[in-house]
PDB file of N, CA and C in Angstrom:
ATOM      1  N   UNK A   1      -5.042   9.885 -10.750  1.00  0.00           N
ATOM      2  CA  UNK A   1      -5.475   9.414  -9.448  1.00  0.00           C
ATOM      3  C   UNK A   1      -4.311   9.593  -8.471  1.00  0.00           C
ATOM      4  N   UNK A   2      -4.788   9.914  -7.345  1.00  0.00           N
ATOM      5  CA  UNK A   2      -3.241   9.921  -6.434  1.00  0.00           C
ATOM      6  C   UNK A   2      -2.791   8.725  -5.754  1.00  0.00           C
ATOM      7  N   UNK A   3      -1.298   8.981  -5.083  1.00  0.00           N
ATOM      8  CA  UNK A   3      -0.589   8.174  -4.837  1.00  0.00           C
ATOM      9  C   UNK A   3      -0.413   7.845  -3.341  1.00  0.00           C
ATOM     10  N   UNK A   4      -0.617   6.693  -2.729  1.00  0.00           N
ATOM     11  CA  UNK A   4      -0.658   6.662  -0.753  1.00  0.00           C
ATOM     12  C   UNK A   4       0.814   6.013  -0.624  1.00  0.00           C
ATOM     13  N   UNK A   5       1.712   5.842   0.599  1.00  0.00           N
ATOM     14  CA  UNK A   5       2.257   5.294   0.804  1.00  0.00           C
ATOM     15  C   UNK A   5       1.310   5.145   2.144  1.00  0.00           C
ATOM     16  N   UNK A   6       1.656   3.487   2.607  1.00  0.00           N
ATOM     17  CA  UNK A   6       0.910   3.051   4.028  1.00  0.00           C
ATOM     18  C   UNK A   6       1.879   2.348   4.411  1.00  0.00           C
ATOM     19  N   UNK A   7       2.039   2.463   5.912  1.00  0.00           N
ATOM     20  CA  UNK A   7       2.908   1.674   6.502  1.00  0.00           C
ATOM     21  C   UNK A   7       2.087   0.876   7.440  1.00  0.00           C
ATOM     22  N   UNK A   8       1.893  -0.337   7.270  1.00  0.00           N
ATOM     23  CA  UNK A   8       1.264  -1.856   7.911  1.00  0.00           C
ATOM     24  C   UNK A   8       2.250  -2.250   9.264  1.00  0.00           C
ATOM     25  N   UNK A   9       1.976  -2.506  10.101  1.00  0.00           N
ATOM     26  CA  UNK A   9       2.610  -3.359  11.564  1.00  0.00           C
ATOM     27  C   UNK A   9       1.619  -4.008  11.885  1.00  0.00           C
ATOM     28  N   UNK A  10       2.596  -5.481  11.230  1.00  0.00           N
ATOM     29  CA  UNK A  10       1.723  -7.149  11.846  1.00  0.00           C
ATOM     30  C   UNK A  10       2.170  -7.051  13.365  1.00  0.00           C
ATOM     31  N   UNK A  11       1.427  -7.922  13.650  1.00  0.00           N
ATOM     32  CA  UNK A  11       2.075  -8.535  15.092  1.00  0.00           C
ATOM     33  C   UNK A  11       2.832  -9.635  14.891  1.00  0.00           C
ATOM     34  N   UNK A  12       2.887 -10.701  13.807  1.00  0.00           N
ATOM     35  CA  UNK A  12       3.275 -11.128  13.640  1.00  0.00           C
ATOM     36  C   UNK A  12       4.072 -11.635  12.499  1.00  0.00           C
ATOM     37  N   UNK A  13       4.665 -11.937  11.933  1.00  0.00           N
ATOM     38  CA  UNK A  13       5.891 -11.851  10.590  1.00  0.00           C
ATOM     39  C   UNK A  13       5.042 -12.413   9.417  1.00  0.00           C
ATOM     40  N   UNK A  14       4.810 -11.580   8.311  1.00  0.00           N
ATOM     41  CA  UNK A  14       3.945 -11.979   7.261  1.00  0.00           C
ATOM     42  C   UNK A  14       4.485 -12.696   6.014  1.00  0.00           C
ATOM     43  N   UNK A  15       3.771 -13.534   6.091  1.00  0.00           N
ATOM     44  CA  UNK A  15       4.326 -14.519   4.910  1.00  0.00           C
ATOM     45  C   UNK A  15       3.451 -14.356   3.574  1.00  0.00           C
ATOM     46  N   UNK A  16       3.829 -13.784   2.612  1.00  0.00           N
ATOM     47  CA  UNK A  16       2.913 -13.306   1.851  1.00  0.00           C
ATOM     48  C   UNK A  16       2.782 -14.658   0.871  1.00  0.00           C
ATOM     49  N   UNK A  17       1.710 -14.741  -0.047  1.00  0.00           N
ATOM     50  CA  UNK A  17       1.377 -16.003  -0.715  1.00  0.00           C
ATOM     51  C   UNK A  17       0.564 -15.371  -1.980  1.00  0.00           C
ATOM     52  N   UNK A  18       0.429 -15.922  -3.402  1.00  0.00           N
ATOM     53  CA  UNK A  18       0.500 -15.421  -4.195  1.00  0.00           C
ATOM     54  C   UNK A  18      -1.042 -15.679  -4.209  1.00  0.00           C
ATOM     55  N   UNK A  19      -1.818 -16.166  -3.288  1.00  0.00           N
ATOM     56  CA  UNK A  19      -3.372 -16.491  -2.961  1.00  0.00           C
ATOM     57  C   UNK A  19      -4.023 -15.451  -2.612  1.00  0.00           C
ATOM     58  N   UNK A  20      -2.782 -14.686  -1.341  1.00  0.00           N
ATOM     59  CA  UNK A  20      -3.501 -13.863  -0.579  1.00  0.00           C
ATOM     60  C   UNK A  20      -3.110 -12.478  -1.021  1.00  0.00           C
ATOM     61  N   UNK A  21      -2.131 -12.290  -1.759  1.00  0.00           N
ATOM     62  CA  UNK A  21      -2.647 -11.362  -2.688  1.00  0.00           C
ATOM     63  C   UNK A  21      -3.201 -10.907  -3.854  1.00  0.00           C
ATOM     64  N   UNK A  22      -3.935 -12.154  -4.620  1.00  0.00           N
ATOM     65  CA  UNK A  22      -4.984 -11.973  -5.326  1.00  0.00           C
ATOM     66  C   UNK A  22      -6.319 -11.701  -3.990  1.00  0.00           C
ATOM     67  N   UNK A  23      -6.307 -12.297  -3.539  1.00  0.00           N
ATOM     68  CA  UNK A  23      -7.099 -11.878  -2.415  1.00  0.00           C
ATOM     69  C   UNK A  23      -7.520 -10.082  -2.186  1.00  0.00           C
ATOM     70  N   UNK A  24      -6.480  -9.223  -1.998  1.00  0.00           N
ATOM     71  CA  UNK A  24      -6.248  -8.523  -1.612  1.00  0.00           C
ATOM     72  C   UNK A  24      -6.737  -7.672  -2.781  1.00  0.00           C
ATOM     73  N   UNK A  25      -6.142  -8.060  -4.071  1.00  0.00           N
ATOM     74  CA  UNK A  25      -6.358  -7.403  -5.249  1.00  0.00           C
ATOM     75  C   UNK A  25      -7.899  -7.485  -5.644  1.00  0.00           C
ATOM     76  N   UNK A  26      -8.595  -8.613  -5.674  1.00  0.00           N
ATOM     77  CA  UNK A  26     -10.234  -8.563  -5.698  1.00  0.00           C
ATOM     78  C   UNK A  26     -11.034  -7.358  -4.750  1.00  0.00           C
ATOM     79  N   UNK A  27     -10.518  -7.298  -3.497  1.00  0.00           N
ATOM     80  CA  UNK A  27     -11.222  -6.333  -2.330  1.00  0.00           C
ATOM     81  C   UNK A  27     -10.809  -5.504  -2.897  1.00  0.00           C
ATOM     82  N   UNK A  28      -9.472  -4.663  -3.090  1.00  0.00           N
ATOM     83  CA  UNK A  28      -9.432  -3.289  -4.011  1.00  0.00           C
ATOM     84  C   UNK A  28     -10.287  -2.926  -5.001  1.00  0.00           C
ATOM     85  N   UNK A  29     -10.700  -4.043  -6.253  1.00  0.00           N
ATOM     86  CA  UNK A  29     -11.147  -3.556  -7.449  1.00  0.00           C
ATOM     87  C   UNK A  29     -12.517  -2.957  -7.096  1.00  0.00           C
ATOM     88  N   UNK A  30     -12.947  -3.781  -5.726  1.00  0.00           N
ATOM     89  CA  UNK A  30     -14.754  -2.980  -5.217  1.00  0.00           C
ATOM     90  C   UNK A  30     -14.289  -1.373  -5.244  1.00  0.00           C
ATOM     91  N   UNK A  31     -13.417  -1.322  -4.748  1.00  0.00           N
ATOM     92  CA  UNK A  31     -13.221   0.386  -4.519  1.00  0.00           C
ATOM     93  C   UNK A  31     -12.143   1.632  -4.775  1.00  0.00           C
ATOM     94  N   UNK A  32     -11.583   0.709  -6.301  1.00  0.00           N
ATOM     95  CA  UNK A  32     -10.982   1.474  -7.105  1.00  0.00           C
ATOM     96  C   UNK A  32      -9.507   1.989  -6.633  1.00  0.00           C
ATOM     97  N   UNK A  33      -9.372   1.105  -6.391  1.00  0.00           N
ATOM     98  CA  UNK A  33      -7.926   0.723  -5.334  1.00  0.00           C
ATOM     99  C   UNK A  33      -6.391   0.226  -5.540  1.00  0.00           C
ATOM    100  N   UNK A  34      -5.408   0.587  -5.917  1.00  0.00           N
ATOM    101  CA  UNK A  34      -4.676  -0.422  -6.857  1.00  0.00           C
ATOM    102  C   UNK A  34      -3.220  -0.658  -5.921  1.00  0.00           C
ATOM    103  N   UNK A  35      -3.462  -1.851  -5.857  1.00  0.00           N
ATOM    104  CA  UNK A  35      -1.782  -1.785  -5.376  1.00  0.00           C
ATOM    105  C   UNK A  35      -0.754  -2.113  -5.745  1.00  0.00           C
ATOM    106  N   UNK A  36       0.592  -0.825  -5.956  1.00  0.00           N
ATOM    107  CA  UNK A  36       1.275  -1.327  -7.158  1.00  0.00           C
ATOM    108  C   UNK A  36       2.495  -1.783  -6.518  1.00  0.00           C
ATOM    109  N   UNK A  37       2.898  -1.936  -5.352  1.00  0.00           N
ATOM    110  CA  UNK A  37       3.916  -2.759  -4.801  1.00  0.00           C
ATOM    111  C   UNK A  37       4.452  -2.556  -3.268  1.00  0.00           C
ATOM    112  N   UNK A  38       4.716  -3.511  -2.717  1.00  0.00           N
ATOM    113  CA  UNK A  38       5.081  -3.261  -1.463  1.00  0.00           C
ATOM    114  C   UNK A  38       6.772  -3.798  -1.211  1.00  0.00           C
ATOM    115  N   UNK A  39       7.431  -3.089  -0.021  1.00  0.00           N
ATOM    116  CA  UNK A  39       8.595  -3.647   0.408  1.00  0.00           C
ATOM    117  C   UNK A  39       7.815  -3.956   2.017  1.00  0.00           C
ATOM    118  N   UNK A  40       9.242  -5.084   2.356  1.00  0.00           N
ATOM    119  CA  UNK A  40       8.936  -5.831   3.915  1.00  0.00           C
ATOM    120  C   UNK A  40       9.976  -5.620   4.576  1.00  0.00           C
ATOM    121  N   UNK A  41       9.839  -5.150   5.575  1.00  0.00           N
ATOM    122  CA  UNK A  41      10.734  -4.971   6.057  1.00  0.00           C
ATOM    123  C   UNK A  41      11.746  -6.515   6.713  1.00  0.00           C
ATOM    124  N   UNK A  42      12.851  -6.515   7.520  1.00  0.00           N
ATOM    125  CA  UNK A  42      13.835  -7.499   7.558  1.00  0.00           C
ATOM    126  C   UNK A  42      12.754  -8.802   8.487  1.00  0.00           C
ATOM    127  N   UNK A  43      12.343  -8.077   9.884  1.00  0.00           N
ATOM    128  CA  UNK A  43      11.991  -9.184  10.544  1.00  0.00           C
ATOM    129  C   UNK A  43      10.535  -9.267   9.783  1.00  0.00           C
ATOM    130  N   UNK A  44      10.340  -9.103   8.830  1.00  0.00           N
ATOM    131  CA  UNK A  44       8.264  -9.889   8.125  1.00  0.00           C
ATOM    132  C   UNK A  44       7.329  -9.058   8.958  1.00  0.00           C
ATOM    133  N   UNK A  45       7.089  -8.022  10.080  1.00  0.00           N
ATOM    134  CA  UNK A  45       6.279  -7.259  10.661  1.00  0.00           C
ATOM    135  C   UNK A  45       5.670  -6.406  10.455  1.00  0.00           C
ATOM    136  N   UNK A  46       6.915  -5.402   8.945  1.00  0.00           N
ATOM    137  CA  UNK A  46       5.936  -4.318   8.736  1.00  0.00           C
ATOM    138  C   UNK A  46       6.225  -4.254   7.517  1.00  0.00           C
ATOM    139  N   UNK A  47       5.187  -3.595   6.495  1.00  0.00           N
ATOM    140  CA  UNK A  47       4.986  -3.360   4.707  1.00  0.00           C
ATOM    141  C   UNK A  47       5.302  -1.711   4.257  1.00  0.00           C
ATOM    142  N   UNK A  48       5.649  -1.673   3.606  1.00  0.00           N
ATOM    143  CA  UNK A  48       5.567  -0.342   2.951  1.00  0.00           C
ATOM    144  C   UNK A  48       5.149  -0.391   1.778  1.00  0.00           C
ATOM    145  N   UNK A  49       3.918  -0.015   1.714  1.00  0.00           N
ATOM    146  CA  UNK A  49       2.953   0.188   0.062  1.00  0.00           C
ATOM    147  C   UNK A  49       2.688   1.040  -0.539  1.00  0.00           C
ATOM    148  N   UNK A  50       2.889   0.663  -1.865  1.00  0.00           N
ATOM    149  CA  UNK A  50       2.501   2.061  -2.816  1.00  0.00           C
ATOM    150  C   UNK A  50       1.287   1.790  -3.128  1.00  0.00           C
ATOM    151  N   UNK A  51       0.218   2.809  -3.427  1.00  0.00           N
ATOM    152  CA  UNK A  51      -1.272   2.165  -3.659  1.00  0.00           C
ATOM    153  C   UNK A  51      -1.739   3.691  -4.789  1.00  0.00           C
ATOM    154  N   UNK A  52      -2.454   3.253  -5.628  1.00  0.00           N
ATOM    155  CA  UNK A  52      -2.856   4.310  -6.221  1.00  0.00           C
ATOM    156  C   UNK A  52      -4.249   4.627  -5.451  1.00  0.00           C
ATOM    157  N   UNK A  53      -5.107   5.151  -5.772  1.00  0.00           N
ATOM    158  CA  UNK A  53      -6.324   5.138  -4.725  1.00  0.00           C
ATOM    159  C   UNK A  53      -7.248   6.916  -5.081  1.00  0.00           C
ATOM    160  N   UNK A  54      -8.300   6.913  -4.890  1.00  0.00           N
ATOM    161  CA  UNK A  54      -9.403   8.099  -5.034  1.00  0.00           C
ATOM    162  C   UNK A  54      -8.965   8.871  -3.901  1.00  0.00           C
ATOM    163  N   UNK A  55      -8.718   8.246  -2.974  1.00  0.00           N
ATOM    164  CA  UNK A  55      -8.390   8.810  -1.814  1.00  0.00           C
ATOM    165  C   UNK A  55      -8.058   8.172  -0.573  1.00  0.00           C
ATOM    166  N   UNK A  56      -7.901   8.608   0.915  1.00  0.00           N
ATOM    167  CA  UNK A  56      -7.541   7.766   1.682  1.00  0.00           C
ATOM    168  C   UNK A  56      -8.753   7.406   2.326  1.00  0.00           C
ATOM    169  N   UNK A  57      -9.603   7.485   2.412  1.00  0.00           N
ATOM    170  CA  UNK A  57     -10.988   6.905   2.530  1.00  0.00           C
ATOM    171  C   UNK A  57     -10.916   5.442   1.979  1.00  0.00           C
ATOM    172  N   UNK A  58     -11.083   5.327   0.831  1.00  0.00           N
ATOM    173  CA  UNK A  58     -10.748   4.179  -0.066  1.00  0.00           C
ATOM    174  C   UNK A  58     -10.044   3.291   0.439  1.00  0.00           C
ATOM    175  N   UNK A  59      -8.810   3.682   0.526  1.00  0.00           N
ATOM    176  CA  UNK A  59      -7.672   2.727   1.150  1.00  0.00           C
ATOM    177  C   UNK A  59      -7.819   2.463   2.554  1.00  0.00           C
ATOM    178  N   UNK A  60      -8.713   3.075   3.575  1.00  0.00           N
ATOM    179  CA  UNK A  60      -9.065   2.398   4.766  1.00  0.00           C
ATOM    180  C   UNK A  60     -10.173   1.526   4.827  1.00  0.00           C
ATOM    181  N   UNK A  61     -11.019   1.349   3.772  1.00  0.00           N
ATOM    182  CA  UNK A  61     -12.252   0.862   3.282  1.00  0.00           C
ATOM    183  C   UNK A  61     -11.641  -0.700   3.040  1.00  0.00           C
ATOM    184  N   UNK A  62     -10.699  -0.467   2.108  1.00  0.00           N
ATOM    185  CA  UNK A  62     -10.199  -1.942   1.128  1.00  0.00           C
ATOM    186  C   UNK A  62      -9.494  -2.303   2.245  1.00  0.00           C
ATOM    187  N   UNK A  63      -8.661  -2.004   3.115  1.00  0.00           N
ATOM    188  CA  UNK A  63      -7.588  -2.412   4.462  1.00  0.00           C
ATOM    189  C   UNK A  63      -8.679  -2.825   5.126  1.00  0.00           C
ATOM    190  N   UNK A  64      -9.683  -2.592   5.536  1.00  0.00           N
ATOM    191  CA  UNK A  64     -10.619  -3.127   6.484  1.00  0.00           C
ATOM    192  C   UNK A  64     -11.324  -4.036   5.881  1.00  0.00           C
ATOM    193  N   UNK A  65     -11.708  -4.566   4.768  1.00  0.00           N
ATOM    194  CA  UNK A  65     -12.499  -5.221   3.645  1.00  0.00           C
ATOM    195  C   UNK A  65     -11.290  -6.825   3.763  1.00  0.00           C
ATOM    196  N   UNK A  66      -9.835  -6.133   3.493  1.00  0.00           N
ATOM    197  CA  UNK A  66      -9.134  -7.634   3.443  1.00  0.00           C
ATOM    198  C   UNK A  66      -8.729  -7.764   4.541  1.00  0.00           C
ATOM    199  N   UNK A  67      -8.660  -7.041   5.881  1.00  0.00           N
ATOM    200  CA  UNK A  67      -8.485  -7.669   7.426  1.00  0.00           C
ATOM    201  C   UNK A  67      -7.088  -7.258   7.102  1.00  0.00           C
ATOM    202  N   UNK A  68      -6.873  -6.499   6.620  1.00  0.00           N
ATOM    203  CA  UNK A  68      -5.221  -5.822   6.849  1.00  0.00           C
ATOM    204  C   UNK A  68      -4.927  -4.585   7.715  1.00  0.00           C
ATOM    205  N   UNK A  69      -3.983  -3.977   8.378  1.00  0.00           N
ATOM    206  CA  UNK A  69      -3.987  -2.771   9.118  1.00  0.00           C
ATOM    207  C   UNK A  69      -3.665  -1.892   7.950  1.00  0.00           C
ATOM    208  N   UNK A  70      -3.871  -0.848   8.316  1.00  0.00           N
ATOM    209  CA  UNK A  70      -3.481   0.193   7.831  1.00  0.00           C
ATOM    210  C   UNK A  70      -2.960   1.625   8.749  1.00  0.00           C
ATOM    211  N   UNK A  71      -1.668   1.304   9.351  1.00  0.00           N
ATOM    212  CA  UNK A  71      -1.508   2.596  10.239  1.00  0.00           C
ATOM    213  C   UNK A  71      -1.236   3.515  10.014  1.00  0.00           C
ATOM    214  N   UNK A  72      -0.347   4.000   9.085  1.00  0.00           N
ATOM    215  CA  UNK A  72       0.001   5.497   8.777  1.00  0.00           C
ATOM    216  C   UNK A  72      -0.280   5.341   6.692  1.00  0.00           C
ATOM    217  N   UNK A  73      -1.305   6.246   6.709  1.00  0.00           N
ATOM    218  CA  UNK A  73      -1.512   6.230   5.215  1.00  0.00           C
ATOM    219  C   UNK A  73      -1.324   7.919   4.924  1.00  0.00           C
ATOM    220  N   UNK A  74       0.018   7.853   3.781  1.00  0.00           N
ATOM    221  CA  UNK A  74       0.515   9.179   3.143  1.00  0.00           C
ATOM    222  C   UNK A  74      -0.139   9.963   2.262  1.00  0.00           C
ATOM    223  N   UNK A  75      -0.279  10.666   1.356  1.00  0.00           N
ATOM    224  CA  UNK A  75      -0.498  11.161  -0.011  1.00  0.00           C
ATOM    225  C   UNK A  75       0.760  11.364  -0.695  1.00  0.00           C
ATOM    226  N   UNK A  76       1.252  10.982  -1.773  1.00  0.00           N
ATOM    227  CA  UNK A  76       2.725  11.668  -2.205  1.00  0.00           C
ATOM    228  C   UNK A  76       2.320  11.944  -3.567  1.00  0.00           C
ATOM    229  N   UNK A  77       3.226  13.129  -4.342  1.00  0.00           N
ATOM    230  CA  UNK A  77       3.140  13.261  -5.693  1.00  0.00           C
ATOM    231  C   UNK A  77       4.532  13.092  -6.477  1.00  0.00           C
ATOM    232  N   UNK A  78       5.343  12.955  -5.535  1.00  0.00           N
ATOM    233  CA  UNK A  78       6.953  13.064  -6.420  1.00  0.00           C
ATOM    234  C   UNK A  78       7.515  12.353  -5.719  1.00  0.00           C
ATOM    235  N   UNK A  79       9.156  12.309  -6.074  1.00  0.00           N
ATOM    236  CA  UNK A  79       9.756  11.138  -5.505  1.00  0.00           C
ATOM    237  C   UNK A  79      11.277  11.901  -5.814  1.00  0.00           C
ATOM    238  N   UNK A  80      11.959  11.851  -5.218  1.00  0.00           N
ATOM    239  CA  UNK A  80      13.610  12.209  -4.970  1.00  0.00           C
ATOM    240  C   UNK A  80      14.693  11.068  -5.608  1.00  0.00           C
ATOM    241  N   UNK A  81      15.259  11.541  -6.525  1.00  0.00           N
ATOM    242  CA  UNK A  81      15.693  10.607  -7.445  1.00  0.00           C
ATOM    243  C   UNK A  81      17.565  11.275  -6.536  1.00  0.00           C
ATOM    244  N   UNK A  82      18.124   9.767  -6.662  1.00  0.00           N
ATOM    245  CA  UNK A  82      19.663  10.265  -6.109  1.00  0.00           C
ATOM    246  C   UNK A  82      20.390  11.442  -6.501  1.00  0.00           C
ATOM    247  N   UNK A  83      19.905  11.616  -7.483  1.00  0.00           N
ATOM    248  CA  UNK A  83      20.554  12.808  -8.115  1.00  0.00           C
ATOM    249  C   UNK A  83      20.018  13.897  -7.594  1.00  0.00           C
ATOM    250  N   UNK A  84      18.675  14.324  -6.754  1.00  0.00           N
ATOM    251  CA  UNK A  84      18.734  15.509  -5.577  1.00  0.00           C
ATOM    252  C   UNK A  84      17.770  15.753  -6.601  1.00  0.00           C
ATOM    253  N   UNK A  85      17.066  15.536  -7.761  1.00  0.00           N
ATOM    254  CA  UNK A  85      15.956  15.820  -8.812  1.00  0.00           C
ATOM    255  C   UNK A  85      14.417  14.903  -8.370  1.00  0.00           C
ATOM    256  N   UNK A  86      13.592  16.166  -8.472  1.00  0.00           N
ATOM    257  CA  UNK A  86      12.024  15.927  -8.042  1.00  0.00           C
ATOM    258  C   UNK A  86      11.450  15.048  -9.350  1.00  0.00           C
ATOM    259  N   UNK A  87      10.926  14.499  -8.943  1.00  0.00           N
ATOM    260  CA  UNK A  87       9.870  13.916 -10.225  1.00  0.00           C
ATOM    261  C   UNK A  87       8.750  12.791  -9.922  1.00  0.00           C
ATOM    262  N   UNK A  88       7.874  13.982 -11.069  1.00  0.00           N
ATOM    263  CA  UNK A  88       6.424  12.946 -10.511  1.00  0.00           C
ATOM    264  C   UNK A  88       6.085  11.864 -10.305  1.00  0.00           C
ATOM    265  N   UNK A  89       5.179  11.162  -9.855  1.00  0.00           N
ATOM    266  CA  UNK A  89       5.256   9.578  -9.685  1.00  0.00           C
ATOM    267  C   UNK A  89       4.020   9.558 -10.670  1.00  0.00           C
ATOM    268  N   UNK A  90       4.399   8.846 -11.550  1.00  0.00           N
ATOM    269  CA  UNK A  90       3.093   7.817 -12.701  1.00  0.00           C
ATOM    270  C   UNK A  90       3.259   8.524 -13.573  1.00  0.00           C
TER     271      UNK A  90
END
C-alpha cells in the first residue's frame, strides 16, 4: 500500500489527547487508512504525518470524516538515510 506524508495547519495550537486519536483511528479503519505517526511542530499549529493509505482520495475522505485539515498530501516511496543511502519505506 503506499505511503502519504500530509502537512496539517491548525489555526490554533493542537493539543493532542489519547481520546482523540483513537477517534481519528476509528474514521480511518472505514477507509483503509492507517496512521503510523505524526511530528508537531514547536508552536502546536502544524503536523507532519505519515499515513499508509489506497490512495490520496482516501486520506482526504478520513481528514474530512474526523474534521481535520489536510493541506498538502505527498506520495513517498523511500526515505534518505544520513548516510546519502535511498531506502524503501515499510
Amino acid at each position: 500500500m503506499p505511503y502519504f506524508v500530509i502537512e496539517r495547519n491548525y489555526a490554533e495550537e493542537l493539543l493532542p489527547t489519547p481520546e482523540a486519536a483513537a477517534g481519528v483511528n476509528l474514521v480511518n479503519e472505514d477507509v483503509d487508512v492507517r496512521w503510523l505517526f505524526s511530528f508537531l511542530s514547536v508552536d502546536g499549529r502544524r503536523t507532519y504525518c505519515l499515513y499508509e493509505a489506497p490512495s490520496i482520495e482516501a486520506i482526504r475522505i478520513a481528514a474530512h470524516r474526523a474534521g481535520l485539515p489536510a493541506d498538502v498530501i505527498t506520495e513517498v516511496d523511500r526515505r534518505i538515510l544520513p548516510t546519502g543511502t535511498l531506502e524503501p519505506i515499510g
